[in-house]
C-alpha atoms as a PDB file:
ATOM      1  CA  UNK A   1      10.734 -41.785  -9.288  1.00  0.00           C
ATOM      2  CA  UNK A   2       8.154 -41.911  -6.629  1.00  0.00           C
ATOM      3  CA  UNK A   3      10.878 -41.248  -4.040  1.00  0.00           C
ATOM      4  CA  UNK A   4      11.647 -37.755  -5.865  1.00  0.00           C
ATOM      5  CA  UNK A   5       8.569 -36.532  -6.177  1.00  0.00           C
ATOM      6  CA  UNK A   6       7.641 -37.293  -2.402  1.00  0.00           C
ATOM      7  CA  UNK A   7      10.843 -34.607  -1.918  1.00  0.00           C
ATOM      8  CA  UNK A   8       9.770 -32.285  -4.234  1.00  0.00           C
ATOM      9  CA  UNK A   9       6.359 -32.044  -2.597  1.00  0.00           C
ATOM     10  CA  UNK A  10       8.038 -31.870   0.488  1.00  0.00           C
ATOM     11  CA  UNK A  11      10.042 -29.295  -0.407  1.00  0.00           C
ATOM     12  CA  UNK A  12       6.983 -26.948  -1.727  1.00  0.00           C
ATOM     13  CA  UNK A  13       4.795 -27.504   1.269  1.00  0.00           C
ATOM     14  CA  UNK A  14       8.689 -26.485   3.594  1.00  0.00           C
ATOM     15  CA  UNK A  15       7.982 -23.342   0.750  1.00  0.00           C
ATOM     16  CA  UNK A  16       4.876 -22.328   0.979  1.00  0.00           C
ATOM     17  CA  UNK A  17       4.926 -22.810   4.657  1.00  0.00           C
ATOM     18  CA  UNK A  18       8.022 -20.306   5.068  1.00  0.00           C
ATOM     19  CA  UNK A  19       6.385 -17.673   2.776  1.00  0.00           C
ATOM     20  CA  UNK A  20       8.054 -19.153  -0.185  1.00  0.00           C
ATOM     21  CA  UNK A  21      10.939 -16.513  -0.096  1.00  0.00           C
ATOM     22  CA  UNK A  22       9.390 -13.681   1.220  1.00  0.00           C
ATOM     23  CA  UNK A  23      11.815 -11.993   3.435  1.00  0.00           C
ATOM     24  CA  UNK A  24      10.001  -9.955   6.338  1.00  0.00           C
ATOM     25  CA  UNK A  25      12.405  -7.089   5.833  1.00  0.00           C
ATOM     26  CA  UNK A  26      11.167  -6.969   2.363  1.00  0.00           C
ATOM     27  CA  UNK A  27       7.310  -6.733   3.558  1.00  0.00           C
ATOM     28  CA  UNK A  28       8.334  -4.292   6.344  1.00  0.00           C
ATOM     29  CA  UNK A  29       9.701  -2.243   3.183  1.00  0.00           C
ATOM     30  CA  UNK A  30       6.928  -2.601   1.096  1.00  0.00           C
ATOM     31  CA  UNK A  31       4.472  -1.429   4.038  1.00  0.00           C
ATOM     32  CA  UNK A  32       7.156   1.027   5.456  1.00  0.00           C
ATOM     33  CA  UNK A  33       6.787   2.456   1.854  1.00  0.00           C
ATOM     34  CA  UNK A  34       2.566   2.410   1.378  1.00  0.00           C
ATOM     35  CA  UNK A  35       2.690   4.269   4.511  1.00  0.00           C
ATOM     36  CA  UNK A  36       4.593   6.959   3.601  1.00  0.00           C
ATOM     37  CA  UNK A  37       2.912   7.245   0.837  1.00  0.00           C
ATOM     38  CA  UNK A  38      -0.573   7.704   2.917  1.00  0.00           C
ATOM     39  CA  UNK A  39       1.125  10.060   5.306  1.00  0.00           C
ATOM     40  CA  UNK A  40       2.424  12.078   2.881  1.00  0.00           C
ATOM     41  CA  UNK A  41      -1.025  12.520   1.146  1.00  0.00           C
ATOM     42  CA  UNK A  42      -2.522  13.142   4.432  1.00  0.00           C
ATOM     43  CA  UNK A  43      -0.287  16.067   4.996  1.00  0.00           C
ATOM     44  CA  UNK A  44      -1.214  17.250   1.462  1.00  0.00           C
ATOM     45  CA  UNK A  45       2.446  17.103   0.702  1.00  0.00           C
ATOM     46  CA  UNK A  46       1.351  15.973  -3.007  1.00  0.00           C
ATOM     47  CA  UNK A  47       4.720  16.698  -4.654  1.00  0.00           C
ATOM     48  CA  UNK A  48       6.401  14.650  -1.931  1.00  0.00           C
ATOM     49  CA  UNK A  49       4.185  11.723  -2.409  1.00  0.00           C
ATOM     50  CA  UNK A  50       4.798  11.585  -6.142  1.00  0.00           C
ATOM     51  CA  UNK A  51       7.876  10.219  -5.410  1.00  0.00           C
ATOM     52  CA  UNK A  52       6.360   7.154  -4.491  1.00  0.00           C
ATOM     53  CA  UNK A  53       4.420   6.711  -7.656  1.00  0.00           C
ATOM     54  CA  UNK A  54       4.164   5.578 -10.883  1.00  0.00           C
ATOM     55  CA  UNK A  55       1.924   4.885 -13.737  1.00  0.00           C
ATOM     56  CA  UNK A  56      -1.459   5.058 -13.143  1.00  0.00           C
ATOM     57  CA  UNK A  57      -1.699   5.757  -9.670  1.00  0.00           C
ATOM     58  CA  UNK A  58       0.978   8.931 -10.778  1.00  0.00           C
ATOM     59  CA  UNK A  59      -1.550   9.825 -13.589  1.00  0.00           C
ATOM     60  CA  UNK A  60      -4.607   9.938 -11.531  1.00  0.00           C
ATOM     61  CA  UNK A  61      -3.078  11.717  -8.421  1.00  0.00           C
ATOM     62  CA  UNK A  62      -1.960  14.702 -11.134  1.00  0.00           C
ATOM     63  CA  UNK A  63      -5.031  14.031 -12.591  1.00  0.00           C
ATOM     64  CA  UNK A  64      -6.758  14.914  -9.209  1.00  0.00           C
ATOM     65  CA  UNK A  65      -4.364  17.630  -7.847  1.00  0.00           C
ATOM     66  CA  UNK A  66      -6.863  20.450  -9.318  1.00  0.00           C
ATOM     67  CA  UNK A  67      -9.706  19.277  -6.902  1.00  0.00           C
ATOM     68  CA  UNK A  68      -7.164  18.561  -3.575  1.00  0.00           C
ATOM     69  CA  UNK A  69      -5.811  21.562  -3.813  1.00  0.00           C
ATOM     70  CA  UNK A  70      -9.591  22.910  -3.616  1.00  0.00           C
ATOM     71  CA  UNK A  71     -10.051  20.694  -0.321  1.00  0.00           C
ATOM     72  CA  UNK A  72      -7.024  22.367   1.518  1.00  0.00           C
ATOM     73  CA  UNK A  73      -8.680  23.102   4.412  1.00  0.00           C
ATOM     74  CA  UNK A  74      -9.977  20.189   5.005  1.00  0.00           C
ATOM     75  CA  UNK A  75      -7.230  18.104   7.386  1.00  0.00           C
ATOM     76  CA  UNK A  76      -6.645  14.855   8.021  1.00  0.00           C
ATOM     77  CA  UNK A  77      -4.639  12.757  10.133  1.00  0.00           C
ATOM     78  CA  UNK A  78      -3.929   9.214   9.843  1.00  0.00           C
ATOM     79  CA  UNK A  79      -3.268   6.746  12.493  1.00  0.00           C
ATOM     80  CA  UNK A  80      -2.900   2.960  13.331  1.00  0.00           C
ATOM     81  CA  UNK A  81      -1.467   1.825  10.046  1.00  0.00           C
ATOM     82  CA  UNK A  82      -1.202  -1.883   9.255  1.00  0.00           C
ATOM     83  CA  UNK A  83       0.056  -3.735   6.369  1.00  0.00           C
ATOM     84  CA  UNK A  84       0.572  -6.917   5.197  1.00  0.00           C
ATOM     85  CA  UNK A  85       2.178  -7.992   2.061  1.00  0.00           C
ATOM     86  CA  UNK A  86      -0.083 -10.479   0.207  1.00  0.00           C
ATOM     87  CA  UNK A  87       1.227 -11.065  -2.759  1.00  0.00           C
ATOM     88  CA  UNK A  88       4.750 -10.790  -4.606  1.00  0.00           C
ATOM     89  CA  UNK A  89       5.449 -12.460  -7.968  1.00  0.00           C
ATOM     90  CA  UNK A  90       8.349 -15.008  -8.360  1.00  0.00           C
ATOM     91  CA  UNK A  91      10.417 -12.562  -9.710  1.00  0.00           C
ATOM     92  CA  UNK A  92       9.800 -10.175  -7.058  1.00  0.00           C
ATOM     93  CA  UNK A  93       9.301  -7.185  -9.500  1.00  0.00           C
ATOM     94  CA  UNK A  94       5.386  -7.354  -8.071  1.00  0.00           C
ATOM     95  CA  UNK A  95       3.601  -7.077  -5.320  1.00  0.00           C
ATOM     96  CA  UNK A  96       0.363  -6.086  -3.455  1.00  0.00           C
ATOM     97  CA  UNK A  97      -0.051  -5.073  -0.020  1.00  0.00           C
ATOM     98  CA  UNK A  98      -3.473  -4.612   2.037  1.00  0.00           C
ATOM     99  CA  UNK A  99      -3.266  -1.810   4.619  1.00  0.00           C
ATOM    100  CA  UNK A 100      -5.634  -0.010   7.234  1.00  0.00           C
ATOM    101  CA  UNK A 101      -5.555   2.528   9.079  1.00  0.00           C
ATOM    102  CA  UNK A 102      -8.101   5.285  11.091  1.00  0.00           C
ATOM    103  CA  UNK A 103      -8.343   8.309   8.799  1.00  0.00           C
ATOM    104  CA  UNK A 104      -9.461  11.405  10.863  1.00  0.00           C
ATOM    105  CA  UNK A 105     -11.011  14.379   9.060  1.00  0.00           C
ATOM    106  CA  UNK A 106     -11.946  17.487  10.053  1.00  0.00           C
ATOM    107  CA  UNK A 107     -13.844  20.055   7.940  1.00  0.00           C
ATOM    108  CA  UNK A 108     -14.078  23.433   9.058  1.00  0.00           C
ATOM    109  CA  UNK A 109     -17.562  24.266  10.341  1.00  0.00           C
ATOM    110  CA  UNK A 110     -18.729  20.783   9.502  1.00  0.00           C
ATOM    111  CA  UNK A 111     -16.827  18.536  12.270  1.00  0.00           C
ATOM    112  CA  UNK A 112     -14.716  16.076  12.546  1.00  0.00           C
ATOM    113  CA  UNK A 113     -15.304  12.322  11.037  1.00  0.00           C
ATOM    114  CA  UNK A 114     -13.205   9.149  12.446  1.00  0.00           C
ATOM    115  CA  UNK A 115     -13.573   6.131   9.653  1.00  0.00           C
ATOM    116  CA  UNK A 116     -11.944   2.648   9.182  1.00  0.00           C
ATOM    117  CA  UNK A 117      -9.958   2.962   5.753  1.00  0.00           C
ATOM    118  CA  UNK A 118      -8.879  -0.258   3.858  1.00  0.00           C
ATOM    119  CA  UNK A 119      -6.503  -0.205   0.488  1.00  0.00           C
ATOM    120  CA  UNK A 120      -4.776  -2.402  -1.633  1.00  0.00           C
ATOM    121  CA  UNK A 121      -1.705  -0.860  -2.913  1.00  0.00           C
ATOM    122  CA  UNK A 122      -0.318  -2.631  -5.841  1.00  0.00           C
ATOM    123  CA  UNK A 123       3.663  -2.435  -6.206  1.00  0.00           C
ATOM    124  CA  UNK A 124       6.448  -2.771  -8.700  1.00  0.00           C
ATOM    125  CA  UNK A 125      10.001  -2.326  -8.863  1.00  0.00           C
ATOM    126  CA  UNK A 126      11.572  -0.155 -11.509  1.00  0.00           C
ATOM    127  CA  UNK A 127      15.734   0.476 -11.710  1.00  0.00           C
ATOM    128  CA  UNK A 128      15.710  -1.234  -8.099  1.00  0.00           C
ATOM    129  CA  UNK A 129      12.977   1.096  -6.233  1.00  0.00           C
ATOM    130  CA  UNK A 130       9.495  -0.177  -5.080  1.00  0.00           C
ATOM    131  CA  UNK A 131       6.939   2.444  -6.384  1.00  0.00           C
ATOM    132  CA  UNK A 132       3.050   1.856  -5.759  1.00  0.00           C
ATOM    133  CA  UNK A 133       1.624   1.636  -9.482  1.00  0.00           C
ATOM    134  CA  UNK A 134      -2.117   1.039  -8.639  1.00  0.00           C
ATOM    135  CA  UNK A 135      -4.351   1.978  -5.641  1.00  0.00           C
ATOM    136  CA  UNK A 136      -7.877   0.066  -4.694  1.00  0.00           C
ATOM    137  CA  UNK A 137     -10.178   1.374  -1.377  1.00  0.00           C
ATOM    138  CA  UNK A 138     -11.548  -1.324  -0.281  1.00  0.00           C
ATOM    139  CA  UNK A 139     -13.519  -0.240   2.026  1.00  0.00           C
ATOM    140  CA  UNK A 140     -14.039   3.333   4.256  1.00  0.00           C
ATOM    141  CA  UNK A 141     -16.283   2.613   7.159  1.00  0.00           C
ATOM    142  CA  UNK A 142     -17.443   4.900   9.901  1.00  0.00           C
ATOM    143  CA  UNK A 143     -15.917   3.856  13.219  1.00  0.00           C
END
């Protein structure tokens, strides 16, 4: 009995140790998708990015399309994106992934402002298509 359980802890530490299934093509998705997503919101291309959404990240970004679409001229350019996957659920219907990237914004007659921008962008995946579901900032610091 002993004998089996040495294996067995063996065999989690071999799993935890190789990212316990997670494939890196699957986290290259995941962050390939997230920043799309951000691109596509940069660009103000708000119908495109809906296509990446669902529940209540889709509710708040129709929810806020009133007050973008009052911003217009304001433009913004994103650059330097990073991702990494940090958690998917056994199942792998879940997932989170925390992402930067420099966010450069200009307003007309006010300048231009370069800032540090870090989100979690929580994932699921609905009739086989990863779709970010919930969106934290984290952080958006001056750089």
């Amino acid at each position: 009995m002993r004998a089996v359980r040495v294996v067995l802890a063996a065999v989690l530490v071999l799993c935890v140790a190789a990212g316990c299934g997670r494939s890196p093509s699957l986290e290259r998705e995941l962050v390939g998708i997230c920043e799309k997503y951000t691109q596509l919101f940069a660009a103000k291309d708000y119908d495109a990015a809906r296509h990446y959404l669902t529940g209540q990240a889709l509710l708040e970004l129709d929810a806020s399309r009133p007050l973008l679409e009052a911003v217009r001229a304001v433009e913004t350019k994103v650059s330097e994106f990073q991702g990494k996957v940090d958690f998917m659920s056994r199942d792998k219907t879940r997932a989170s992934a925390r992402c930067t990237w420099v966010q450069e914004q200009t307003v007309p007659g006010s300048g231009t402002t370069i800032t540090r921008v870090e989100v979690v962008y929580d994932l699921v995946k609905l009739k086989g298509k990863w779709l970010i579901s919930g969106i934290k900032l984290l952080s958006q610091e001056a750089k």
